[in-house]
N, C-alpha and C. Protein backbone atom coordinates (compact mmCIF):
# COMPACT_ATOMS: atom_id res chain seq x y z
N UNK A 1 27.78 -21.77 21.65
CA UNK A 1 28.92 -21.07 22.22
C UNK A 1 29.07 -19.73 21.53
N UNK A 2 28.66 -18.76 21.92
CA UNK A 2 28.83 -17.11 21.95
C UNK A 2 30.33 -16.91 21.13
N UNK A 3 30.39 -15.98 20.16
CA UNK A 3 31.50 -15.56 19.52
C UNK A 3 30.80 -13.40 19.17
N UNK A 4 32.41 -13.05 19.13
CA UNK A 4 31.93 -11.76 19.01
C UNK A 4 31.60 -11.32 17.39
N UNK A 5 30.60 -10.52 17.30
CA UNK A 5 30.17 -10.40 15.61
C UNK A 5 30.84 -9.32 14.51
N UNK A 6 31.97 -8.50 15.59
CA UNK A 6 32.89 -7.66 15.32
C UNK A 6 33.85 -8.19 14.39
N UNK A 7 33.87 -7.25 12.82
CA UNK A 7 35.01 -8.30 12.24
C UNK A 7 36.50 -7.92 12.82
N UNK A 8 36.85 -9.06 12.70
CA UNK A 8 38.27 -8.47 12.94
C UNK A 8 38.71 -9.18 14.52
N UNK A 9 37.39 -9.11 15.21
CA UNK A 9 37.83 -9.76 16.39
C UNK A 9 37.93 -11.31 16.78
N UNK A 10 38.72 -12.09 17.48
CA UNK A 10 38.35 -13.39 17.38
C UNK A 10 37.98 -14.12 19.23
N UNK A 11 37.23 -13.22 19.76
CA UNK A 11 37.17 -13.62 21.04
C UNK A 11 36.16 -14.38 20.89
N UNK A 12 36.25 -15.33 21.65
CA UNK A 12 34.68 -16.87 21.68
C UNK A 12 34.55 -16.96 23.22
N UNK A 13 33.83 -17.84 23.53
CA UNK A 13 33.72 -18.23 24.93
C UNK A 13 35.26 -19.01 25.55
N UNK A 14 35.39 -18.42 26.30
CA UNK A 14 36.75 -18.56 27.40
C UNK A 14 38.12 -17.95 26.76
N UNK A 15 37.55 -16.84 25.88
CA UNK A 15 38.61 -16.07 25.96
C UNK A 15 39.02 -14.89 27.26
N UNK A 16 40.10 -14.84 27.20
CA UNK A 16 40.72 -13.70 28.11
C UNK A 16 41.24 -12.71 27.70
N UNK A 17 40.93 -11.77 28.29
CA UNK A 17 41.81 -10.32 27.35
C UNK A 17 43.25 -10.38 28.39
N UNK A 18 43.68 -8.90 27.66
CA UNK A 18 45.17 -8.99 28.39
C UNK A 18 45.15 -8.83 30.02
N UNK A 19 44.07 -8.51 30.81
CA UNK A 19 44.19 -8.25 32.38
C UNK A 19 44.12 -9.81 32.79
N UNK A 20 44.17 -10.74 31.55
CA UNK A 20 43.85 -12.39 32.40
C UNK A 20 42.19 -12.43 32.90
N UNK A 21 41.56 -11.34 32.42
CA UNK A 21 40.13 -11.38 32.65
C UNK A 21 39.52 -12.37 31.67
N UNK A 22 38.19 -12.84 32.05
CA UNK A 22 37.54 -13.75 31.15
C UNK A 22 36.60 -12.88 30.06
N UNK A 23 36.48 -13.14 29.47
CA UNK A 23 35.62 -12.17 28.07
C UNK A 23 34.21 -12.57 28.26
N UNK A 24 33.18 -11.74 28.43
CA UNK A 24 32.09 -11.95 28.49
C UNK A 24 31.07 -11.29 27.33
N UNK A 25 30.17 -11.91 26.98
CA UNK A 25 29.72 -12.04 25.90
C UNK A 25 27.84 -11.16 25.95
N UNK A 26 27.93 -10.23 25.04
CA UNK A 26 26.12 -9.39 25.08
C UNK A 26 25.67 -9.13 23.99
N UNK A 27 24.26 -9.92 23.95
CA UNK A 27 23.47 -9.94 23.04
C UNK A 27 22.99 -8.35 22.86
N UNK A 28 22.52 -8.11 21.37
CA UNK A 28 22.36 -6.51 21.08
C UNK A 28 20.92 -6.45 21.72
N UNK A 29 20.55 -4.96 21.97
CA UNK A 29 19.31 -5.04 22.19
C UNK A 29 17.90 -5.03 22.04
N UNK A 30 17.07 -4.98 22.21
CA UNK A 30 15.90 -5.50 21.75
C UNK A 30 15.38 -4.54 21.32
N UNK A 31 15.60 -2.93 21.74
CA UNK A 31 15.18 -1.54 21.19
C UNK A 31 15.76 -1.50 19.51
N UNK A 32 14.75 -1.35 19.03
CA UNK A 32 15.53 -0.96 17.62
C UNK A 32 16.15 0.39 17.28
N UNK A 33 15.97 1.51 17.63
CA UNK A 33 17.04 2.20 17.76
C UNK A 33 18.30 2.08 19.06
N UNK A 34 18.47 1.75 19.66
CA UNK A 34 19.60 1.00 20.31
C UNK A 34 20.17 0.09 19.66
N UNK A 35 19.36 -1.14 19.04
CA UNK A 35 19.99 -1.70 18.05
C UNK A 35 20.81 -0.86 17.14
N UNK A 36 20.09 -0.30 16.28
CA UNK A 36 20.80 0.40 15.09
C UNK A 36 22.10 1.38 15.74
N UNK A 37 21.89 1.91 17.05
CA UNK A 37 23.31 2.66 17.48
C UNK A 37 24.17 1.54 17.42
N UNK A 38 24.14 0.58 17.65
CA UNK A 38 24.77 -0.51 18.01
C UNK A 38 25.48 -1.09 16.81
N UNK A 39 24.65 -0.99 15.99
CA UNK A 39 24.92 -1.84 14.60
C UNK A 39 25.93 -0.89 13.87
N UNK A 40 25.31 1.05 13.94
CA UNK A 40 26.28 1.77 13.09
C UNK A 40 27.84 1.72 13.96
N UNK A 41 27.81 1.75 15.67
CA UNK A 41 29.00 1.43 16.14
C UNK A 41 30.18 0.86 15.55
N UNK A 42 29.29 -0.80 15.04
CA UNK A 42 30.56 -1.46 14.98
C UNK A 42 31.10 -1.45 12.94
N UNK A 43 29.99 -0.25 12.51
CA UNK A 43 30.69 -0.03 11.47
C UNK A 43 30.17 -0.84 10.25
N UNK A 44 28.98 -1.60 10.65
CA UNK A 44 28.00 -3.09 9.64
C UNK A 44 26.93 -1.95 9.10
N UNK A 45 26.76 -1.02 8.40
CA UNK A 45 25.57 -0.32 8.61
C UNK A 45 24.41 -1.92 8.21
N UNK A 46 24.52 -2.36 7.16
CA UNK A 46 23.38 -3.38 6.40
C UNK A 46 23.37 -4.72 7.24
N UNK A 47 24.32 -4.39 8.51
CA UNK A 47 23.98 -6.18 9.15
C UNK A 47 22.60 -6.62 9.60
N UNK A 48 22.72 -7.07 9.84
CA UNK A 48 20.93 -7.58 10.15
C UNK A 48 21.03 -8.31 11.67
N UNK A 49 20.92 -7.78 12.97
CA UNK A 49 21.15 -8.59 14.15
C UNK A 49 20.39 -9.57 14.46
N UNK A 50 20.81 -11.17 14.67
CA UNK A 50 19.49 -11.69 15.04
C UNK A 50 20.07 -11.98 16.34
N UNK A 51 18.89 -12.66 17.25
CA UNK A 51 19.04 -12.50 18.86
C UNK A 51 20.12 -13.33 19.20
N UNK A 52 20.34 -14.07 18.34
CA UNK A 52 21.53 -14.49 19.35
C UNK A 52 23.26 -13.90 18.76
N UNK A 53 23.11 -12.95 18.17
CA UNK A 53 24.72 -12.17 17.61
C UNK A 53 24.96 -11.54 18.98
N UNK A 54 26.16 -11.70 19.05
CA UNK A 54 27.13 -11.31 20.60
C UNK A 54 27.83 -10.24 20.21
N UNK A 55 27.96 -9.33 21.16
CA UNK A 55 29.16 -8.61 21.17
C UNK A 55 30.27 -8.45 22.50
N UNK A 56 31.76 -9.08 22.14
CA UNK A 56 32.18 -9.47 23.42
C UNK A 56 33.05 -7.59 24.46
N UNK A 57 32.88 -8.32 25.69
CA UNK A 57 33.13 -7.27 26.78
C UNK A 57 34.84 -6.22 26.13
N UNK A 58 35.31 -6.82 24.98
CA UNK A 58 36.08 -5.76 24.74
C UNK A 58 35.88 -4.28 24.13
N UNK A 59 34.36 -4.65 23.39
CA UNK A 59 34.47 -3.29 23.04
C UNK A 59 33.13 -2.56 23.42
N UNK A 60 33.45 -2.54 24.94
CA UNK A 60 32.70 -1.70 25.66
C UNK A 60 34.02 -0.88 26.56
N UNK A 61 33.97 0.11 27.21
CA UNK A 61 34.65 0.45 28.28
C UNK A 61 34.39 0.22 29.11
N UNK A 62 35.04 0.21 30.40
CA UNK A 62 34.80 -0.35 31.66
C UNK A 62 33.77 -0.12 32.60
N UNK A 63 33.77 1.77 32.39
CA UNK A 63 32.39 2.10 33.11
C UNK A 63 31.17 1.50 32.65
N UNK A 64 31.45 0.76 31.08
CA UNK A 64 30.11 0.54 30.94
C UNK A 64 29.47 -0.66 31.72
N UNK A 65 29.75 -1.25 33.12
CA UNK A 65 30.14 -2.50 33.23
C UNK A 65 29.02 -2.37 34.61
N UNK A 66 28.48 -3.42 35.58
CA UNK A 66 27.73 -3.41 36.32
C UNK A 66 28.42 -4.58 36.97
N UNK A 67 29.36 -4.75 37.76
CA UNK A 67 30.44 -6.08 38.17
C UNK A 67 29.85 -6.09 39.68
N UNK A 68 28.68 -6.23 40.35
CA UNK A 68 28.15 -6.25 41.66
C UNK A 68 27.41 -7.78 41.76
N UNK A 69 27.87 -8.56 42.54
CA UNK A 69 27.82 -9.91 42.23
C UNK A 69 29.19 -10.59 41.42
N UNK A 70 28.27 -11.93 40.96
CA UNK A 70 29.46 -12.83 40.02
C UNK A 70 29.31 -12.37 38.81
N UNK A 71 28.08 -11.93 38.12
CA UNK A 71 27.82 -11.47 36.80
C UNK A 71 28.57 -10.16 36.44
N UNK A 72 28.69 -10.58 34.71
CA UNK A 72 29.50 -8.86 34.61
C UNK A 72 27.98 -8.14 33.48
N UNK A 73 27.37 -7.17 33.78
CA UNK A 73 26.26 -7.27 33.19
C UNK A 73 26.34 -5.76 32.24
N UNK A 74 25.91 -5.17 31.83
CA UNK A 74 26.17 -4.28 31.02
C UNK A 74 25.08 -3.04 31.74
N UNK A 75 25.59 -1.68 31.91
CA UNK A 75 24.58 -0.50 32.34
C UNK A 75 23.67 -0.55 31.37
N UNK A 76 22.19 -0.13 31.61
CA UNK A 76 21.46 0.17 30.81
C UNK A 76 21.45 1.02 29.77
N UNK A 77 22.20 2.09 29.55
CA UNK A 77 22.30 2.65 27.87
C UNK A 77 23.80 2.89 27.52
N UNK A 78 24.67 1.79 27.63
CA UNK A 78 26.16 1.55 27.18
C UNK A 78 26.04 0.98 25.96
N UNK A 79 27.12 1.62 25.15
CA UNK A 79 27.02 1.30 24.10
C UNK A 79 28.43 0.83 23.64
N UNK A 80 29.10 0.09 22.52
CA UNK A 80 30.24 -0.27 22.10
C UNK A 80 30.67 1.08 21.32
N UNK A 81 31.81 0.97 21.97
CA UNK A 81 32.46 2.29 21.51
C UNK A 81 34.29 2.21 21.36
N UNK A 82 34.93 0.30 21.54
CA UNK A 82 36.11 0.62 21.60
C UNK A 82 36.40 -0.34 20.41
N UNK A 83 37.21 -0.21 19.11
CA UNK A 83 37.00 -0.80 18.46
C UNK A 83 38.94 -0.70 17.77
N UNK A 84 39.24 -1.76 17.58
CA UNK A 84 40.01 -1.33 16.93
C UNK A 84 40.13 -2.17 15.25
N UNK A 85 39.76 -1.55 14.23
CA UNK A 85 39.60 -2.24 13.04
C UNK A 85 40.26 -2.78 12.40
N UNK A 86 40.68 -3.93 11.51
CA UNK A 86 41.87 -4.01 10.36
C UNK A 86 41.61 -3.62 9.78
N UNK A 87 42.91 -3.10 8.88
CA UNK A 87 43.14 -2.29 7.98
C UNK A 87 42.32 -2.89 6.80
N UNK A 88 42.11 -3.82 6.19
CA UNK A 88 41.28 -4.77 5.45
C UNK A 88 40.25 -4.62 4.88
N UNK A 89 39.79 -4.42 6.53
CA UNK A 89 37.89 -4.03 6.51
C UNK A 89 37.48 -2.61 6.08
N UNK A 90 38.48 -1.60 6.30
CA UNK A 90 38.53 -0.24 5.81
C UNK A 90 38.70 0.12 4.88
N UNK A 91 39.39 -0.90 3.93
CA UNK A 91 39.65 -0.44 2.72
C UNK A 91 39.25 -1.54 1.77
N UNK A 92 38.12 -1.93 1.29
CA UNK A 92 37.91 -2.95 0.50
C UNK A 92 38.04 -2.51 -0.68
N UNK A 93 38.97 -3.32 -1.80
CA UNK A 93 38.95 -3.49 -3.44
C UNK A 93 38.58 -4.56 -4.11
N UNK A 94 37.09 -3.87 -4.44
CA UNK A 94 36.25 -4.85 -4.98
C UNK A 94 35.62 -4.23 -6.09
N UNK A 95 35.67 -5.29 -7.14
CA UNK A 95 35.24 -4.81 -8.29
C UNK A 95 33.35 -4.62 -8.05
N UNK A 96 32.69 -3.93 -8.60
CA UNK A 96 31.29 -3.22 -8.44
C UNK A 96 30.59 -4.62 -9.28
N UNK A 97 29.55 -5.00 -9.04
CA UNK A 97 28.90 -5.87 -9.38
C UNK A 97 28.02 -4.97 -10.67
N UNK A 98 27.17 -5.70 -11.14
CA UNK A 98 26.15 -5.28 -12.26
C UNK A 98 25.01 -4.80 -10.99
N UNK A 99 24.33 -3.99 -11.20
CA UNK A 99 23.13 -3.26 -10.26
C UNK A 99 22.05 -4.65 -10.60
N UNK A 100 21.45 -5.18 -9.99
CA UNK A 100 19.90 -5.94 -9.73
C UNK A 100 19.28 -5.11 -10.26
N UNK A 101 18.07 -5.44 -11.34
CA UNK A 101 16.64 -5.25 -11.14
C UNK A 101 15.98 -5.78 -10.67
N UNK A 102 15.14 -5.58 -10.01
CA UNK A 102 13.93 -6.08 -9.55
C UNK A 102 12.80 -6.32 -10.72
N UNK A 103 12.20 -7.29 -10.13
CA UNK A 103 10.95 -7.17 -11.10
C UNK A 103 9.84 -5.89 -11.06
N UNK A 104 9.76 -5.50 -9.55
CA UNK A 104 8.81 -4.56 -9.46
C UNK A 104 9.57 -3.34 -10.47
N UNK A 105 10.29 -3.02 -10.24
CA UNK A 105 11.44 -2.20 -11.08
C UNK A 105 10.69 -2.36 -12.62
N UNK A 106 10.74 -3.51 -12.81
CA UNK A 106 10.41 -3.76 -14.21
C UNK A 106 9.09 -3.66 -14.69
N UNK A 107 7.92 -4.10 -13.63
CA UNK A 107 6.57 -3.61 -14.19
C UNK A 107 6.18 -2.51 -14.14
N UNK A 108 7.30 -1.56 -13.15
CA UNK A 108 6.17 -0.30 -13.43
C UNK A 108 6.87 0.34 -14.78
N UNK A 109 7.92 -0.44 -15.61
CA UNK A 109 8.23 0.04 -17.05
C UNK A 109 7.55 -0.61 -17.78
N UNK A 110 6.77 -1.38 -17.73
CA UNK A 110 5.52 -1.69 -18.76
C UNK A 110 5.38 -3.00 -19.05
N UNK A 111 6.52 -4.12 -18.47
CA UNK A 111 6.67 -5.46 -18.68
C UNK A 111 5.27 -6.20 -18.53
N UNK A 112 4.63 -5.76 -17.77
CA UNK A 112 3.14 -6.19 -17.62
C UNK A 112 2.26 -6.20 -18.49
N UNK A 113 2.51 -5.48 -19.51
CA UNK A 113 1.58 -5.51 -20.34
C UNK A 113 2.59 -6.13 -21.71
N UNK A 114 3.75 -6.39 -22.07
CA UNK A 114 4.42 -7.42 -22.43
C UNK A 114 4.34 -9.06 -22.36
N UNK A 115 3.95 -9.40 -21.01
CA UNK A 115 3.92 -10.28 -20.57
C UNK A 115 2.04 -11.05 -21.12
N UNK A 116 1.24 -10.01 -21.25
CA UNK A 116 0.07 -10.18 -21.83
C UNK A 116 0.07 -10.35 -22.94
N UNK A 117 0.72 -9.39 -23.76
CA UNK A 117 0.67 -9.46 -25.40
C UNK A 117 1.54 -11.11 -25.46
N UNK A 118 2.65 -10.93 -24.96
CA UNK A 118 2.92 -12.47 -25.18
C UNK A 118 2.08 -13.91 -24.46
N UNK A 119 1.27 -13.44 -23.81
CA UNK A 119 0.79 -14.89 -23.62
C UNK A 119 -0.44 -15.00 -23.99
N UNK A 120 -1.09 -13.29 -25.26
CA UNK A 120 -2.23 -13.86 -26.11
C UNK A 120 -1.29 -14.23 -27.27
N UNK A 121 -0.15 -13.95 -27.43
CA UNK A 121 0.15 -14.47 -28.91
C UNK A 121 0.67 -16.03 -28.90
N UNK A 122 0.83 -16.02 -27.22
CA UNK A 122 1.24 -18.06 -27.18
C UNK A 122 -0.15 -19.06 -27.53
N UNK A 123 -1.00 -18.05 -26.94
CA UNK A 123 -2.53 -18.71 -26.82
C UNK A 123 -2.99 -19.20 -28.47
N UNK A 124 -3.33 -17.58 -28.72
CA UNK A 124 -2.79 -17.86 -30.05
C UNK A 124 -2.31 -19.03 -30.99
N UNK A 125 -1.04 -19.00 -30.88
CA UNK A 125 -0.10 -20.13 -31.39
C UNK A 125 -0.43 -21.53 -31.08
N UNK A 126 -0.97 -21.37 -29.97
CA UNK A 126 -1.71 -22.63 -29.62
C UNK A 126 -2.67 -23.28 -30.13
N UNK A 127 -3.60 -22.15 -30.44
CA UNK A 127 -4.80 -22.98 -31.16
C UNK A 127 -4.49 -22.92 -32.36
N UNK A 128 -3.65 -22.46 -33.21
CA UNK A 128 -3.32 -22.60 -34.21
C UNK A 128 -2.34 -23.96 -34.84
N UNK A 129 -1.94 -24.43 -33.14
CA UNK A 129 -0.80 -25.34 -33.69
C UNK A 129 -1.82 -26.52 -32.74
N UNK A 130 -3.33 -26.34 -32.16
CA UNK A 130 -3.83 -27.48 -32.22
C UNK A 130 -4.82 -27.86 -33.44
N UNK A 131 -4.94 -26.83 -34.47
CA UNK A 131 -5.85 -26.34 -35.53
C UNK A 131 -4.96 -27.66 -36.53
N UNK A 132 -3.77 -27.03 -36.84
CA UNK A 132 -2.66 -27.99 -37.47
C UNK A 132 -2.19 -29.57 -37.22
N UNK A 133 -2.12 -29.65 -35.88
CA UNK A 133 -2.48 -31.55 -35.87
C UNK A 133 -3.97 -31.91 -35.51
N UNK A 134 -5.23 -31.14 -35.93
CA UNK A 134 -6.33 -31.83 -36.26
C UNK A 134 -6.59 -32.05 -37.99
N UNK A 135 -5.67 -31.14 -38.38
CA UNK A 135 -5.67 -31.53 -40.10
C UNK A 135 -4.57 -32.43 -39.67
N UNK A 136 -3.90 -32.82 -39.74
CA UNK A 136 -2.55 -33.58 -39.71
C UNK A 136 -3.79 -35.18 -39.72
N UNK A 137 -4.34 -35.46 -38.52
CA UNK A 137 -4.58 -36.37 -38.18
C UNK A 137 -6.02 -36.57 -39.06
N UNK A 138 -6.38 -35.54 -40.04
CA UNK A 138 -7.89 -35.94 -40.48
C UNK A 138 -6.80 -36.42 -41.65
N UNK A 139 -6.09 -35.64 -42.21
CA UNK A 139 -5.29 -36.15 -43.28
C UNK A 139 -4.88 -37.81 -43.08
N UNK A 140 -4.12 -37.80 -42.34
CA UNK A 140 -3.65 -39.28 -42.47
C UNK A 140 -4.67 -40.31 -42.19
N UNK A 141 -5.97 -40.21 -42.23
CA UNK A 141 -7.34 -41.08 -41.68
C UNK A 141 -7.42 -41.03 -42.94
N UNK A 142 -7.25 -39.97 -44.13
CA UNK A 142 -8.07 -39.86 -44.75
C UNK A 142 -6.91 -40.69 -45.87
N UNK A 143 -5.73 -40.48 -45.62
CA UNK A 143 -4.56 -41.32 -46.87
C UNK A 143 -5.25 -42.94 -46.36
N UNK A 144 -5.35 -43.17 -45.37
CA UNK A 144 -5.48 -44.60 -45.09
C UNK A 144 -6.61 -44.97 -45.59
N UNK A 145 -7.87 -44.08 -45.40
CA UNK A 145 -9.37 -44.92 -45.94
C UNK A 145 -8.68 -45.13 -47.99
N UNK A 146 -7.88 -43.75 -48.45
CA UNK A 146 -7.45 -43.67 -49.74
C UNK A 146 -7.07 -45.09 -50.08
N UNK A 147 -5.85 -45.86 -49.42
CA UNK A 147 -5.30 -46.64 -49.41
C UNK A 147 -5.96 -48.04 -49.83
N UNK A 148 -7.18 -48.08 -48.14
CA UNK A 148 -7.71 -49.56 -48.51
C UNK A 148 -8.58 -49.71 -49.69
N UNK A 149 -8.96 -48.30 -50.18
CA UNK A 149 -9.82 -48.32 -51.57
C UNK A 149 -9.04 -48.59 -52.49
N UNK A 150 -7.73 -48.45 -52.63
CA UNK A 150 -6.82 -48.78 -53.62
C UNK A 150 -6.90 -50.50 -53.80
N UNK A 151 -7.00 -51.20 -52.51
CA UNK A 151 -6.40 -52.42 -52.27
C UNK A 151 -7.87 -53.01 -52.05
């Protein structure tokens, strides 16, 4: 069931505007710059349209309308142009987040070759700390043979 993607608006399927008309519902279009007129229209620059986001018959004007038949269909280069916003959406107070890095961000500052030095010095550490329980374990072979010579 179709809802409009306009914030602020709450028309769905079988709404009526004030003429007692039924609200009819249009998917954005498939042109990507038409899209994007479409998208800066309703004021989303970063929305992302997927095919099935609606935009309902209020915020088009009337000429933009093709009403020949039962269908109400939209002219070929009409665009949304009637909008009326809350105050809300215009004025957001929001505290600023911390900026993202990216990783790519980060290797071309040299993390890449960080990431090497540390995983020859794990390697490293590794054979050094398998170097250490092969004495560990010759040692204690060797307290035990000590032992049964004692006994």
């Amino acid at each position: 069931m179709p809802s409009c993607c306009v914030i602020g608006c709450t028309n769905r399927t079988g709404s009526k505007n004030n003429l007692n008309e039924k609200v009819s519902f249009h998917k954005f279009p498939k042109d990507i710059e038409k899209k994007k007129k479409w998208i800066h229209n309703i004021g989303q620059e970063n929305y992302i349209a997927s095919s099935n986001v609606t935009l309902c018959s209020e915020h088009f004007e009337k000429s933009c309308f093709d009403k020949t038949g039962q269908t109400n269909r939209l002219r070929q280069n009409s665009e949304p142009t009637v909008f009326t916003f809350p105050e809300q959406s215009l004025k957001v107070n929001r505290k600023r987040k911390a900026p993202f890095v990216s990783l790519t961000s980060l290797e071309n500052e040299g993390v890449e070759s960080l990431l090497k030095d540390a995983n020859r010095n794990f390697s490293s550490f590794k054979v050094q700390e398998n170097k250490i329980l092969n004495l560990k374990s010759k040692l204690k072979s060797a307290q035990q043979k000590n032992r049964r010579l004692k006994s």
